[in-house]
Protein backbone atom coordinates (compact mmCIF):
# COMPACT_ATOMS: atom_id res chain seq x y z
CA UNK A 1 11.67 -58.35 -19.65
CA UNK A 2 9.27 -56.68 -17.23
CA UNK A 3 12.31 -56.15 -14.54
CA UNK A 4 14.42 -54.44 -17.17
CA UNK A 5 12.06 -52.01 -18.39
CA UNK A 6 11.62 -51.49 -14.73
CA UNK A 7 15.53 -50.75 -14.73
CA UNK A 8 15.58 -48.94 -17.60
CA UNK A 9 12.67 -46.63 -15.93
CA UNK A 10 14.28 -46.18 -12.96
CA UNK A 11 17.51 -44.96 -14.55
CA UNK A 12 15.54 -42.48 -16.87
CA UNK A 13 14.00 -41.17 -13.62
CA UNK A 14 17.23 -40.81 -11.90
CA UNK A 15 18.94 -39.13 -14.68
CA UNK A 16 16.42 -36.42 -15.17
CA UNK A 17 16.30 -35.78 -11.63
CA UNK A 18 20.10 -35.43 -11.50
CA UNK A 19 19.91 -33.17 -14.54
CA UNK A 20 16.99 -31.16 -12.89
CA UNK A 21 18.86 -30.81 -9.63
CA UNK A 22 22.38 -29.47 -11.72
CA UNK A 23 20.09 -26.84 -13.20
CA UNK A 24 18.25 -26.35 -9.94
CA UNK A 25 22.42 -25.72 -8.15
CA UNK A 26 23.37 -23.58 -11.19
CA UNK A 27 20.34 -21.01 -10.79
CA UNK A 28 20.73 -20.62 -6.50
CA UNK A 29 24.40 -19.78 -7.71
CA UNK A 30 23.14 -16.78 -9.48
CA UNK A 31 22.22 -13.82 -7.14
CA UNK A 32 18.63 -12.74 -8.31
CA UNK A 33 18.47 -9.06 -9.95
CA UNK A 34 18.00 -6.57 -6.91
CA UNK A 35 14.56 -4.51 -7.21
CA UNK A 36 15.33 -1.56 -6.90
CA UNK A 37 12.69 0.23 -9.34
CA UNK A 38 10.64 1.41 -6.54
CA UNK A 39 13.29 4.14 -5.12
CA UNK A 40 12.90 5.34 -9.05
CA UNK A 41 9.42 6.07 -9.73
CA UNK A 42 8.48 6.57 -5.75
CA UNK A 43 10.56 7.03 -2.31
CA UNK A 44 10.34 6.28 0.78
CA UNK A 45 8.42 9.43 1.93
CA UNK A 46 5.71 11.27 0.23
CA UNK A 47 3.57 14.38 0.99
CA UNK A 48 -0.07 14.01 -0.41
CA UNK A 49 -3.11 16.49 -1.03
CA UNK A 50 -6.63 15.31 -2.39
CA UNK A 51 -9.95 16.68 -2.73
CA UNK A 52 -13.04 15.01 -3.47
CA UNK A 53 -16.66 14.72 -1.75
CA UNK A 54 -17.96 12.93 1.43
CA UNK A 55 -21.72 11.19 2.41
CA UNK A 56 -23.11 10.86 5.79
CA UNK A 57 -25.21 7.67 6.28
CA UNK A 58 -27.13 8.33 9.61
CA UNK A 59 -30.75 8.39 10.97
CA UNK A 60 -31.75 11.29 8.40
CA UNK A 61 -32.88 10.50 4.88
CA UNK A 62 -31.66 12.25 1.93
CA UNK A 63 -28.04 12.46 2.44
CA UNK A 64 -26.47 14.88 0.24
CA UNK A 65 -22.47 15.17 -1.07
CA UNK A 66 -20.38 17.35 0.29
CA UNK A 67 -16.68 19.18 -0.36
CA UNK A 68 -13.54 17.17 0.90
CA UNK A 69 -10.20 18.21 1.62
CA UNK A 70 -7.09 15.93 2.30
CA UNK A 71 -3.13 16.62 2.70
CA UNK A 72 -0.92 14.05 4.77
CA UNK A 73 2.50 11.77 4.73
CA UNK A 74 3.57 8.72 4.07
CA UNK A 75 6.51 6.75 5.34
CA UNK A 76 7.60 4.00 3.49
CA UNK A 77 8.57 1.01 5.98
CA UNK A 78 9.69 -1.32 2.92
CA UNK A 79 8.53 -0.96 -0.54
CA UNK A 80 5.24 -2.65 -0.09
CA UNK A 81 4.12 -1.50 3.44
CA UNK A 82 3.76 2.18 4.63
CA UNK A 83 2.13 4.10 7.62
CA UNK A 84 -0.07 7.30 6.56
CA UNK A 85 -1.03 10.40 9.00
CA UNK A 86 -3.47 12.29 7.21
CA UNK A 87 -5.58 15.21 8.35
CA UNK A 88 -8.94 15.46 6.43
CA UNK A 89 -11.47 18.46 6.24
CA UNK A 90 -15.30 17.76 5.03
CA UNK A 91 -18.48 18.64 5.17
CA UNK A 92 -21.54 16.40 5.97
CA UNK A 93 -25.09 17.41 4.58
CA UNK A 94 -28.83 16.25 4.70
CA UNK A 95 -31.12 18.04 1.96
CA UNK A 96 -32.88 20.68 3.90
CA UNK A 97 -32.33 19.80 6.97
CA UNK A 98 -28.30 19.72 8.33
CA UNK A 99 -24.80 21.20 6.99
CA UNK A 100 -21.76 20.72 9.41
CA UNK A 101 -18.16 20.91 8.86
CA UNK A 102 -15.67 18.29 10.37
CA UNK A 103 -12.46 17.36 10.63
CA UNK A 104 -10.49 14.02 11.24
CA UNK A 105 -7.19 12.98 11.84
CA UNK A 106 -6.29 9.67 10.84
CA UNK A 107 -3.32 7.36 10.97
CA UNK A 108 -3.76 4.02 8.25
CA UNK A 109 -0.83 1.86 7.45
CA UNK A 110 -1.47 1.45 3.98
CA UNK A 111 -0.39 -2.17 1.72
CA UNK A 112 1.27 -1.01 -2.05
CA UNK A 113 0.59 -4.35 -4.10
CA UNK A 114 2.69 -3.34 -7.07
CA UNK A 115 4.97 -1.19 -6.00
CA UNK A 116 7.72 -1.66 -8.47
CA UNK A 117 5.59 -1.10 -11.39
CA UNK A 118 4.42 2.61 -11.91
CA UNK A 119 0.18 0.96 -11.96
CA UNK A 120 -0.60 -0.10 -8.55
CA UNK A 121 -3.52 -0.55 -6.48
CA UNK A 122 -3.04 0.20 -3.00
CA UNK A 123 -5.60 -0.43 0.12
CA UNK A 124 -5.32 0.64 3.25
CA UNK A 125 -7.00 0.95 7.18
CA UNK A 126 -6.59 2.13 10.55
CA UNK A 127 -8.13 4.55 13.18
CA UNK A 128 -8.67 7.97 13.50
CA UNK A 129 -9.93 10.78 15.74
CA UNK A 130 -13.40 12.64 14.52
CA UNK A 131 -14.36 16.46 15.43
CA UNK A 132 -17.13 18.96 14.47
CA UNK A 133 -15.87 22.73 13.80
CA UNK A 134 -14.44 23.83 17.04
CA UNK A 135 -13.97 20.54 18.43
CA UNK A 136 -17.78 20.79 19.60
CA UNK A 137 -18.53 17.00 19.08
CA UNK A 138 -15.70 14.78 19.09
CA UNK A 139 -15.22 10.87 18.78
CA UNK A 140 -12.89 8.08 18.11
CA UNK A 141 -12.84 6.09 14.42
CA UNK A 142 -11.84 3.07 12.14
CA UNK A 143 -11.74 3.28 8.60
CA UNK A 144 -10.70 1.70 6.15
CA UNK A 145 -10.45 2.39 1.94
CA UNK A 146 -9.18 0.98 -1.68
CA UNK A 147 -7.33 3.20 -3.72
CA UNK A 148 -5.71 3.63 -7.44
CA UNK A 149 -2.05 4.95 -7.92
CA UNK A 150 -0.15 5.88 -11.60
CA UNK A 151 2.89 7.30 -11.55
CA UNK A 152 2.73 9.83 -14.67
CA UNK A 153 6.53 11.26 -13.82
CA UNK A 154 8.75 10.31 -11.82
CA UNK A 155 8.28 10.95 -7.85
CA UNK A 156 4.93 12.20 -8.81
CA UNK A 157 1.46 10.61 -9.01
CA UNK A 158 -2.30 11.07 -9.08
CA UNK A 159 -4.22 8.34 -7.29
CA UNK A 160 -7.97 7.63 -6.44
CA UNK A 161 -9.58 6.55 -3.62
CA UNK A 162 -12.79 5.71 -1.37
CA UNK A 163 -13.11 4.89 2.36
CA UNK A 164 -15.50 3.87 4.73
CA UNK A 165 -15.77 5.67 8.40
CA UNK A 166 -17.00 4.16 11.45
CA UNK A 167 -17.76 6.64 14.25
CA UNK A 168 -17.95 5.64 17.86
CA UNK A 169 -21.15 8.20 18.06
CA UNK A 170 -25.03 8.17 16.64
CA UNK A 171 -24.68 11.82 17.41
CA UNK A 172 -22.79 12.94 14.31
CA UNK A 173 -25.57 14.05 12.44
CA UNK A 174 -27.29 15.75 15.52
CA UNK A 175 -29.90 13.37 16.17
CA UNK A 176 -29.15 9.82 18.25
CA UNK A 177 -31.73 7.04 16.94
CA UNK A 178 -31.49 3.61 15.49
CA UNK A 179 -29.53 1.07 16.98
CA UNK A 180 -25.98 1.59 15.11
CA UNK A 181 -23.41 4.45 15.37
CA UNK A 182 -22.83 6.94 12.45
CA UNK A 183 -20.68 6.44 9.06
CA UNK A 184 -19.52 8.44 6.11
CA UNK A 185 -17.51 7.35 2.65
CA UNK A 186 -15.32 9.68 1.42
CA UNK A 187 -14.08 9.49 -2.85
CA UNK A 188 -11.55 11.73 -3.78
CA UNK A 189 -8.86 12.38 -6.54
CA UNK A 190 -5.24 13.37 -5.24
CA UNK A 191 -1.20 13.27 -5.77
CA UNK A 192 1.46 11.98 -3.80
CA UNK A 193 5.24 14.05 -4.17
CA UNK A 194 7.66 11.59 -3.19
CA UNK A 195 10.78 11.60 -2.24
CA UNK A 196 14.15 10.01 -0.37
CA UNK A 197 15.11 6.66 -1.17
CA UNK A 198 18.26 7.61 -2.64
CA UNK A 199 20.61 5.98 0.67
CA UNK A 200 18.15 3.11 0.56
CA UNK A 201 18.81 1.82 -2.91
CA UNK A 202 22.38 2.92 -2.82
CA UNK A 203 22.66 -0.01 0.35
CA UNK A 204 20.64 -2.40 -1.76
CA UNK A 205 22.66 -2.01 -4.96
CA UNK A 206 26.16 -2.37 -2.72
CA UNK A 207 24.58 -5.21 -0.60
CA UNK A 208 23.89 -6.82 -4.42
CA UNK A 209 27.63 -6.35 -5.59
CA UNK A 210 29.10 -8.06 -2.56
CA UNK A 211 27.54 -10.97 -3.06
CA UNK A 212 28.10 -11.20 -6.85
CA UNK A 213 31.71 -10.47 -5.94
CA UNK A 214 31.98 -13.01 -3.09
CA UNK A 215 30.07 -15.84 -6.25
CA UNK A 216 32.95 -14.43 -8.44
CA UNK A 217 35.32 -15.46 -5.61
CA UNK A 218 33.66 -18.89 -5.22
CA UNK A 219 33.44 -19.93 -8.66
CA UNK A 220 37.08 -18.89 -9.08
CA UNK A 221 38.17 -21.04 -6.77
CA UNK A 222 36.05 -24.20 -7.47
CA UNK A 223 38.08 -23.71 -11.24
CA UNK A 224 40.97 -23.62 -9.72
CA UNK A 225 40.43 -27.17 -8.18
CA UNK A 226 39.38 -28.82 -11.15
């Protein structure tokens, strides 16, 4: 009795693995939908322009915000991934006491997580070069910042953003004291005109057809055998 339940188990089990593994052979068959949304809403290359306010946090107290400027461009390497060159004009202030203009030039690669949907946070990081007004004071940098993205029309967006700077220099504010180098944040509010895409997402779409057309083959031929 026990053995032929046993059986009887056994045979359930291989039947609904043999069913699973049909449906499992009949889904690989069918190409998946290409994604193509992307090269709709965005592009592969966009020019962008922001302004917002920056903070110094150095060996003063009573930072103050100041004006910041931003315009740049973005490559698209694939749909998710991109590399930014931005150059960025600002202003960093103590109450009373110091005012000086700056500029950096920075080059992030920058990680889209949704890109496909027109909602997407982005984040983003990579070095940069620092300089005072007249290139009196310069310095290398890292950064690195978190950002918000909606596209309200097609190839055009507004986005939000913050990043942190690291300066290789405890003289960015003037004075050199404590034992760590200089940083600033940055927030600003911007837009990003995209475009291109157009040759990418024509390859993707043909790319798609072939193989539907080379299933349509298959399948024609497996009928023809049975």
């Amino acid at each position: 009795m026990i053995a032929q339940q046993i059986r009887l188990h056994l045979l359930t089990l291989v039947a609904c693995l043999t069913v699973f593994q049909a449906f499992t052979q009949e889904d690989t068959e069918i190409p998946i939908e290409p994604k193509t949304k992307f090269y709709d809403i965005r592009g592969t290359n966009a020019f962008d322009v922001a302004i917002g306010t920056s903070v110094i946090n150095g060996d003063f107290v009573d930072p103050m915000f100041e004006i910041y400027s931003h315009f740049g461009y973005k490559r698209h390497l694939t749909p998710h991934l991109a590399i930014d060159f931005g150059y960025h004009k600002f202003n960093l202030a103590y109450i009373d006491i110091y005012n000086e203009g700056f500029m950096s030039f920075d080059l992030n690669m920058e990680l889209l997580l949704i890109p496909h949907e027109r909602f997407s946070p982005f984040i983003f990081g990579g070095a940069g070069y620092n300089a005072s007004n007249h290139f009196k004071e310069t310095a290398a940098k890292v950064q690195g910042g978190i950002g918000l993205e909606c596209v309200v029309s097609n190839k055009l967006s507004l986005k939000i953003y913050t990043d942190y700077n690291y300066v290789s220099s405890d003289t960015l504010d003037g004075l050199e004291a404590g034992a760590s180098d200089d940083t600033y944040f940055r927030i600003a509010f911007g837009t990003n005109f995209y475009f291109g895409g157009a040759e990418k997402k024509a390859k993707i779409l043909k790319d798609y057809s072939t193989v539907i057309e080379a299933n349509s083959i298959t399948d024609d031929k497996n009928r023809r055998k049975l």
